[in-house]
C-alpha atoms as a PDB file:
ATOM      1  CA  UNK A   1       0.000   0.000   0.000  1.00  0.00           C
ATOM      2  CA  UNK A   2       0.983   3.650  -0.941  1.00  0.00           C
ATOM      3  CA  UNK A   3       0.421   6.614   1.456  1.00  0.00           C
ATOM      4  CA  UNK A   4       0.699  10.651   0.034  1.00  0.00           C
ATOM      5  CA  UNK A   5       3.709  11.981  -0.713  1.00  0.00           C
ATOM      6  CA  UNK A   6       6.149  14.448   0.252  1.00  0.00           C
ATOM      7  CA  UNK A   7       7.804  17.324  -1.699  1.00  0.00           C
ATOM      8  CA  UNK A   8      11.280  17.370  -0.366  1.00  0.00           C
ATOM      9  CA  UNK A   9      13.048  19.277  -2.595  1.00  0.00           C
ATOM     10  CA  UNK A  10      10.070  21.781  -4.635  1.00  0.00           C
ATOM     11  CA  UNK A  11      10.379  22.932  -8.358  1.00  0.00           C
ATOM     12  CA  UNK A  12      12.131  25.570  -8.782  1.00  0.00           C
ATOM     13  CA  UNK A  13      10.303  27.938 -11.230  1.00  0.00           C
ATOM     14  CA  UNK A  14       6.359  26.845 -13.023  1.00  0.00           C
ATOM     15  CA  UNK A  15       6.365  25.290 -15.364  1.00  0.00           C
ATOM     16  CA  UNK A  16       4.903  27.826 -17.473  1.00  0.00           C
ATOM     17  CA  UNK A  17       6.812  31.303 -17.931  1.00  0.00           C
ATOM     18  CA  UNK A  18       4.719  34.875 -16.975  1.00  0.00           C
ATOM     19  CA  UNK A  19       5.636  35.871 -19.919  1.00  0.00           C
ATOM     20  CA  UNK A  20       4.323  32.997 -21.922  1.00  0.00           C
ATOM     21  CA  UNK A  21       1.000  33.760 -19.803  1.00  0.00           C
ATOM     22  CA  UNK A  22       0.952  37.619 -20.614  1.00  0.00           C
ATOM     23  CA  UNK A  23       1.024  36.186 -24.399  1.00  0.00           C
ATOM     24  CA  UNK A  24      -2.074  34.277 -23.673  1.00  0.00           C
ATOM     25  CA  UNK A  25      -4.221  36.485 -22.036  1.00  0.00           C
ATOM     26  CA  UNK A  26      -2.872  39.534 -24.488  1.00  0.00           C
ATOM     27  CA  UNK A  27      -1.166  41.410 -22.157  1.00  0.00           C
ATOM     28  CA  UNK A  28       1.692  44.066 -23.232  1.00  0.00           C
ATOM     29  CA  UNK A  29       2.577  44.754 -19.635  1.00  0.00           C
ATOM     30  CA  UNK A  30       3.616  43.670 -16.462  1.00  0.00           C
ATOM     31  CA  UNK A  31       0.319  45.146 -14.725  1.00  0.00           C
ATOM     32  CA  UNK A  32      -1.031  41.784 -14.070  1.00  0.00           C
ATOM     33  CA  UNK A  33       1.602  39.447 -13.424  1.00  0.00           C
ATOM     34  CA  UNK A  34       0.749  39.007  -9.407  1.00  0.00           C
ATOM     35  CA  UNK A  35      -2.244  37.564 -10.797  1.00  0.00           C
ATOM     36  CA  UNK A  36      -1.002  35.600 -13.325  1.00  0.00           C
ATOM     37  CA  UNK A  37       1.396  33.626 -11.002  1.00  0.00           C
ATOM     38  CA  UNK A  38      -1.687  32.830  -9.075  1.00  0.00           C
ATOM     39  CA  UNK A  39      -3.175  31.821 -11.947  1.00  0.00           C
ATOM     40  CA  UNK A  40       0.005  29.809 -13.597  1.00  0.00           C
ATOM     41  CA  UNK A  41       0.370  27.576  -9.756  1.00  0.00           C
ATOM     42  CA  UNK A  42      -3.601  26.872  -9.385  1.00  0.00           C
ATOM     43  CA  UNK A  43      -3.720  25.380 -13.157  1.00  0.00           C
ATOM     44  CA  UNK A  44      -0.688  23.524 -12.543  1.00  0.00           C
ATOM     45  CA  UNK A  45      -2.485  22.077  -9.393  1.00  0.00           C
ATOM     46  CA  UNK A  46      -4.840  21.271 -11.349  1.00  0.00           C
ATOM     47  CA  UNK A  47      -3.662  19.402 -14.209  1.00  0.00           C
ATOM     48  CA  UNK A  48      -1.542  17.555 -11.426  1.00  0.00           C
ATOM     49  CA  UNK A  49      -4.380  16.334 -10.009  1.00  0.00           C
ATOM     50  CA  UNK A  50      -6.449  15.942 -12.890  1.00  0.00           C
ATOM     51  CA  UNK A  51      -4.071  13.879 -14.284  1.00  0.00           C
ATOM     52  CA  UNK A  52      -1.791  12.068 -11.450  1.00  0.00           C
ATOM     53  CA  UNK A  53       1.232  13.319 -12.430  1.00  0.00           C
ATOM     54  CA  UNK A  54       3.843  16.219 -11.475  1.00  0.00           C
ATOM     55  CA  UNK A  55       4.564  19.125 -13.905  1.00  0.00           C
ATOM     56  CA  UNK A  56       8.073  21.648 -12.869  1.00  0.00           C
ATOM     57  CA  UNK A  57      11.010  18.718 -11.956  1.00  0.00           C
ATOM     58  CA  UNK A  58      11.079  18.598  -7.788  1.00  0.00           C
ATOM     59  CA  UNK A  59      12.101  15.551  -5.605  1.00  0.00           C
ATOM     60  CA  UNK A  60       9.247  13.946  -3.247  1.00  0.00           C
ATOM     61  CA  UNK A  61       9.326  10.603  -0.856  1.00  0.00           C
ATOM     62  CA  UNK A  62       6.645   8.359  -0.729  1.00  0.00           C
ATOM     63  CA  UNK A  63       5.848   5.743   1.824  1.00  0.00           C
ATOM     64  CA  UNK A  64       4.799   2.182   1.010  1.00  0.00           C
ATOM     65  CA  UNK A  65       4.426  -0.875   3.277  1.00  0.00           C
ATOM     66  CA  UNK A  66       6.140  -3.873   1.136  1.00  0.00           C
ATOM     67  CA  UNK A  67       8.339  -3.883  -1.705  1.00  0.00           C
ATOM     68  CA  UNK A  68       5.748  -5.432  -3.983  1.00  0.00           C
ATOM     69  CA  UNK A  69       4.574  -2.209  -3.764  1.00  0.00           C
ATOM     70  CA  UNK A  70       7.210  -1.438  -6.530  1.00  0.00           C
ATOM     71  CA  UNK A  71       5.787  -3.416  -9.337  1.00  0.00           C
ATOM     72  CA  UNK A  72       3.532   0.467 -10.237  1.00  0.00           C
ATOM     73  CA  UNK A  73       4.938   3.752  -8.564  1.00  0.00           C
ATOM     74  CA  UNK A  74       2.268   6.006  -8.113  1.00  0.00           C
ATOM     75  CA  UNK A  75       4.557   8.989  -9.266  1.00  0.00           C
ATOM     76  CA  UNK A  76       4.833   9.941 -12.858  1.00  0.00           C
ATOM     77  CA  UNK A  77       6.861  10.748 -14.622  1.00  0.00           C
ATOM     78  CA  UNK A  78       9.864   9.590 -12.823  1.00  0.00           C
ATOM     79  CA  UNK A  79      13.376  11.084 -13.597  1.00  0.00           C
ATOM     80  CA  UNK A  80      15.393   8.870 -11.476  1.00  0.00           C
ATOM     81  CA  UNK A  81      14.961   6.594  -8.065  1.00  0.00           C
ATOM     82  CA  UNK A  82      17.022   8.507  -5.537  1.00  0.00           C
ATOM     83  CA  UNK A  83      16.868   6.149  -2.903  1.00  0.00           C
ATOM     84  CA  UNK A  84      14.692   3.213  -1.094  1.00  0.00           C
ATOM     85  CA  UNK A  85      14.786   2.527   2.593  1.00  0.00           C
ATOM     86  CA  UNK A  86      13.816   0.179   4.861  1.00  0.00           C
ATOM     87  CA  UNK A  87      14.089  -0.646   8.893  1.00  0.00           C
ATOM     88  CA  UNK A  88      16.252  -3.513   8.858  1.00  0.00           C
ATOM     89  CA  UNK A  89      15.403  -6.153  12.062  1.00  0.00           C
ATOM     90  CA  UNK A  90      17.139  -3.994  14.489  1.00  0.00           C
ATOM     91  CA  UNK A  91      15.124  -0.740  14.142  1.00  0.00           C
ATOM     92  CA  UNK A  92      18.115   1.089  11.804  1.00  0.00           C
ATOM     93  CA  UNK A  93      17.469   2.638   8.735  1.00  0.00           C
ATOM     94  CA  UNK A  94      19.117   0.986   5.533  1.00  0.00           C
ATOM     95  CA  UNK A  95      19.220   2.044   2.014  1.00  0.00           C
ATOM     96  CA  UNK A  96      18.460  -0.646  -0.662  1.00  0.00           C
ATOM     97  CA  UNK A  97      21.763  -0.728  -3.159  1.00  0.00           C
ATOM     98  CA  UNK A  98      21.097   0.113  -6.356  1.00  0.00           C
ATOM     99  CA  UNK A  99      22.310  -3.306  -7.836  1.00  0.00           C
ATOM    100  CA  UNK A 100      18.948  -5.071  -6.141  1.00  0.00           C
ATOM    101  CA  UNK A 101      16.978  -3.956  -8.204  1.00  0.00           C
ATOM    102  CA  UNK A 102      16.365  -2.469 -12.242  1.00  0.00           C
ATOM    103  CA  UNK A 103      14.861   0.903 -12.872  1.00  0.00           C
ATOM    104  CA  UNK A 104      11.283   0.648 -15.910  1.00  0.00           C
ATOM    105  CA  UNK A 105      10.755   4.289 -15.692  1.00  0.00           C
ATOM    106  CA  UNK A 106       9.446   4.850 -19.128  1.00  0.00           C
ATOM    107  CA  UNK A 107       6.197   6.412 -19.679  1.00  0.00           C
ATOM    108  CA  UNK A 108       3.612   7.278 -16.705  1.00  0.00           C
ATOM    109  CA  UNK A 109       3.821   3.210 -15.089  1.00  0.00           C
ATOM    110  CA  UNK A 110       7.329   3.747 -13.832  1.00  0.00           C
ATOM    111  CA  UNK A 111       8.015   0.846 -11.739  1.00  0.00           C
ATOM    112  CA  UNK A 112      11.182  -1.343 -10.027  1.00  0.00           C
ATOM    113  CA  UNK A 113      11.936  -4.596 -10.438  1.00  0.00           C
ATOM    114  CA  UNK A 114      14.493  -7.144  -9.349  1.00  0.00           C
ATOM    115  CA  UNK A 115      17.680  -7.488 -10.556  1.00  0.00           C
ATOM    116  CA  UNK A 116      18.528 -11.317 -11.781  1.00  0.00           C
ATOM    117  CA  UNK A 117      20.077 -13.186  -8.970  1.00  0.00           C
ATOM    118  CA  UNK A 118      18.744 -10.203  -6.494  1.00  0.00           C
ATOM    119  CA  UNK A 119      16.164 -10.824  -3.611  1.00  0.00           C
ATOM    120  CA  UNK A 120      14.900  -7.856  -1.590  1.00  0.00           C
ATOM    121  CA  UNK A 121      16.480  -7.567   2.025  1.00  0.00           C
ATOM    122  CA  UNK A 122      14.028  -8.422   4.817  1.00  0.00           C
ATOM    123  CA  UNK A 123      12.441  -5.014   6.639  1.00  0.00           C
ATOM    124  CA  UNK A 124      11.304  -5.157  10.064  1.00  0.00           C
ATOM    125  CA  UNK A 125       7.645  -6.261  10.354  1.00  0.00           C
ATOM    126  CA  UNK A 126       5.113  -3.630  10.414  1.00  0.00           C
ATOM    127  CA  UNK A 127       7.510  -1.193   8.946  1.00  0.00           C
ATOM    128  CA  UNK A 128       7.242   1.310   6.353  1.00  0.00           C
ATOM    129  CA  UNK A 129       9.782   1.888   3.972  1.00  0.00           C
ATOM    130  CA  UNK A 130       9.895   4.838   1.480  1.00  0.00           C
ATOM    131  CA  UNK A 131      11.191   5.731  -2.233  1.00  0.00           C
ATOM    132  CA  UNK A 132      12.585   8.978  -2.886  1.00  0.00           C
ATOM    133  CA  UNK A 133      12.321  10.100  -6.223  1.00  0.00           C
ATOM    134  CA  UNK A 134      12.947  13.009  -9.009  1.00  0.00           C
ATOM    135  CA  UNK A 135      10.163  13.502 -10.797  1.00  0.00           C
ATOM    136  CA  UNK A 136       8.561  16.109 -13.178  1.00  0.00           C
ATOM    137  CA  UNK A 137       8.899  16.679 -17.272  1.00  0.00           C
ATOM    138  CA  UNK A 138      11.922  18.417 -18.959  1.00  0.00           C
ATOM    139  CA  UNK A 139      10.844  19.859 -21.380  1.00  0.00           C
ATOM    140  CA  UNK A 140       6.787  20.340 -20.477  1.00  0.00           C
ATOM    141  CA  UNK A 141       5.288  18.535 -23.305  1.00  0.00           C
ATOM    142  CA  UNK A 142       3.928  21.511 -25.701  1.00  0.00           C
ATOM    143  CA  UNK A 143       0.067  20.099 -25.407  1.00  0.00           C
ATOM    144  CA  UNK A 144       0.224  19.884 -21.627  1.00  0.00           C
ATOM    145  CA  UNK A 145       1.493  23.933 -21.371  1.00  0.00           C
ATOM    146  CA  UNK A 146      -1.054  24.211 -23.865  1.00  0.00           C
ATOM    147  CA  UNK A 147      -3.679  22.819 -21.891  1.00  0.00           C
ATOM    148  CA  UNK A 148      -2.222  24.920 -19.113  1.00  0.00           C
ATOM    149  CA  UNK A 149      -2.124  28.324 -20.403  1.00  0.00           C
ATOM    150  CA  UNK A 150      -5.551  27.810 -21.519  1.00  0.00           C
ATOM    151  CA  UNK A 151      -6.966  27.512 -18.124  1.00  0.00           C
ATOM    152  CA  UNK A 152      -5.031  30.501 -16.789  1.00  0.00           C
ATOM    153  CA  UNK A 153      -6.175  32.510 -20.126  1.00  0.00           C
ATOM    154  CA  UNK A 154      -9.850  31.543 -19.349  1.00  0.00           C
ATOM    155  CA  UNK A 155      -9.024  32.041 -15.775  1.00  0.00           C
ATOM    156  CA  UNK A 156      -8.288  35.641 -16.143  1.00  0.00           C
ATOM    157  CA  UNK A 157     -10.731  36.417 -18.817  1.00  0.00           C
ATOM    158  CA  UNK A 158     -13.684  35.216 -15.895  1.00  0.00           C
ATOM    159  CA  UNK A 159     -12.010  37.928 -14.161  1.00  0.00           C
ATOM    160  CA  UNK A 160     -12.804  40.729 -16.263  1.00  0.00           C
ATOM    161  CA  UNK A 161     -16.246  42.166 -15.721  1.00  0.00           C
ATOM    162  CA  UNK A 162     -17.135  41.806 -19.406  1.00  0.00           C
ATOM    163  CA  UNK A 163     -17.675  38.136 -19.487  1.00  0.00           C
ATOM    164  CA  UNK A 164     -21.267  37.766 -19.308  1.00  0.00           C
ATOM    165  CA  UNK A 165     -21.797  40.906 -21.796  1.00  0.00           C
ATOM    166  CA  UNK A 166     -23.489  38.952 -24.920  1.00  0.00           C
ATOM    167  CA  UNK A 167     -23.818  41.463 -27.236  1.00  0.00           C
ATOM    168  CA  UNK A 168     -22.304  45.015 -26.997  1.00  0.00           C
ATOM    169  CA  UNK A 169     -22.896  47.528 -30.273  1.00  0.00           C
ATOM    170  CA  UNK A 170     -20.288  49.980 -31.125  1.00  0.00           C
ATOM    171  CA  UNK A 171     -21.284  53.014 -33.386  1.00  0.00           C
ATOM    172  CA  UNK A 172     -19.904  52.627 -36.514  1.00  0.00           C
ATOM    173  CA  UNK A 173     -18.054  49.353 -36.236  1.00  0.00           C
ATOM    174  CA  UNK A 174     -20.715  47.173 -35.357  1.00  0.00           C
ATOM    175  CA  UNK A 175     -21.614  44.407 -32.614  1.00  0.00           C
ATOM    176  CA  UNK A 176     -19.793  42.106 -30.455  1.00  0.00           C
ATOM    177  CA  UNK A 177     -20.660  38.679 -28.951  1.00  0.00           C
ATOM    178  CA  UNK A 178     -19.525  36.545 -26.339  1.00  0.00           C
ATOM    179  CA  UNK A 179     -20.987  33.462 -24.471  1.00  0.00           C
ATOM    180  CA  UNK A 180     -22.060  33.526 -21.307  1.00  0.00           C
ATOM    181  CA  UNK A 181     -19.727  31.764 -18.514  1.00  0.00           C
ATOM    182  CA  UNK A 182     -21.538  28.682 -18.609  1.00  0.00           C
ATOM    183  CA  UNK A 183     -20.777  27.750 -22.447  1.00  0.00           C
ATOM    184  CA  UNK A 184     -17.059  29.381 -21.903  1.00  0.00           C
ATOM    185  CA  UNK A 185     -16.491  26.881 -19.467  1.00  0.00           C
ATOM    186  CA  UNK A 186     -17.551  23.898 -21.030  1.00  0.00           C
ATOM    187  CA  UNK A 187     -15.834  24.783 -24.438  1.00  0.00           C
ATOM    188  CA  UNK A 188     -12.549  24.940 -21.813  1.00  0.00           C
ATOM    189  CA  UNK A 189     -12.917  22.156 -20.111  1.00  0.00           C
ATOM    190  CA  UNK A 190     -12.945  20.234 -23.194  1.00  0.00           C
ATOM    191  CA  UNK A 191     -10.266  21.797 -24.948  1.00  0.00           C
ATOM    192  CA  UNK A 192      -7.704  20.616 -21.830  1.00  0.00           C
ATOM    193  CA  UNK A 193      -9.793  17.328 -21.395  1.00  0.00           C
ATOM    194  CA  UNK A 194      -8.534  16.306 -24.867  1.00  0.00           C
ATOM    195  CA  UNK A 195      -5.154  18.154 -24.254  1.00  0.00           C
ATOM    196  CA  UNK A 196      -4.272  15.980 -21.569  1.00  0.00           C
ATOM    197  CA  UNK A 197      -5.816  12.775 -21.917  1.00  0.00           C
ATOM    198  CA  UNK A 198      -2.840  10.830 -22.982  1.00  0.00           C
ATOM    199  CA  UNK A 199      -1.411  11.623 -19.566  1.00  0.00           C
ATOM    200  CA  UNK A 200      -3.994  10.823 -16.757  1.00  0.00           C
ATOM    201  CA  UNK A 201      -3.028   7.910 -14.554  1.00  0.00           C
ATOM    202  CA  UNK A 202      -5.429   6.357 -12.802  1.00  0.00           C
ATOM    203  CA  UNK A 203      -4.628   6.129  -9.217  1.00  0.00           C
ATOM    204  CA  UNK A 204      -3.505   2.305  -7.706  1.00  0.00           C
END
């Protein structure tokens, strides 16, 4: 069994740049930026939870209660396997070599195995051991900062006070429409639902 994680070592920067944000929304300035940094960490939040996985590179532990627990890591993606420790019989922590066992961290089912001729030491029973890992994309794939900068540009458009106008006429130009919040925020939520579907992982 798995139990939440730790972030030991956070990302250092979002994934997403202001900048890139101020592009988005159509911003020249730096007039909004507080609020775009809001918005940039709570649609990284989201997609991380939406989809299981962790954006900006940052290091985290997690517990687990056997080392069968390996065979699916409920971290993705994983960069590299830092360390895995264990009580040994006598109440001391010990760190499993690296020669025990094989990293599979390709894709978003990163898991360890075994090495050939290896067997997993014996942990003290009742014991929890923990992985510590490096996780996080570099580079962001381009449809998940896609999918991100779409919810922070629809994020900060529901914060203007023109959203609900549908139809505004402007002497000699002509009319303008919108939708109203409800139909915005389907049409986003499916644009990012497609976006990222290829990486939601279904929790174990």
């Amino acid at each position: 069994m798995w139990y939440p994680a730790t972030i030991k070592t956070p990302a250092e920067e979002e994934p997403v740049s202001v900048e890139a944000a101020r592009r988005q929304c159509g911003l020249s300035d730096s007039s909004q930026d507080d609020q775009l940094k809001l918005l940039i960490a709570a649609a990284r939040a989201h997609i991380e939870k939406y989809c299981g996985i962790r954006l900006p590179v940052q290091a985290v532990t997690v517990p687990f209660d056997s080392f069968c627990d390996l065979e699916r890591i409920p971290e993705a993606p994983v960069k590299d396997v830092v360390s895995v420790r264990y009580i040994d019989a006598d109440g001391a922590e010990q760190v499993v070599p690296s020669t025990v066992y094989e990293d599979r961290l390709d894709g978003l089912s990163p898991s360890l195995a075994l090495a050939f001729g290896e067997r997993w030491p014996a942990p003290r029973p009742g014991s929890r051991m923990t992985i510590e890992l490096q996780v996080g994309f570099d580079p962001l794939p381009k449809d998940i900062e896609a999918a991100l900068l779409l919810l922070v540009a629809s994020q900060f458009t529901f914060s203007r006070s023109d959203l609900l106008l549908r139809r505004e006429e402007v002497d000699g130009i002509g009319s303008f429409q919108w939708g109203g919040a409800v139909e915005v925020n389907q049409a986003v939520t499916s644009a990012v639902g497609l976006l990222l579907e290829g990486y939601r992982c279904w929790p174990l």
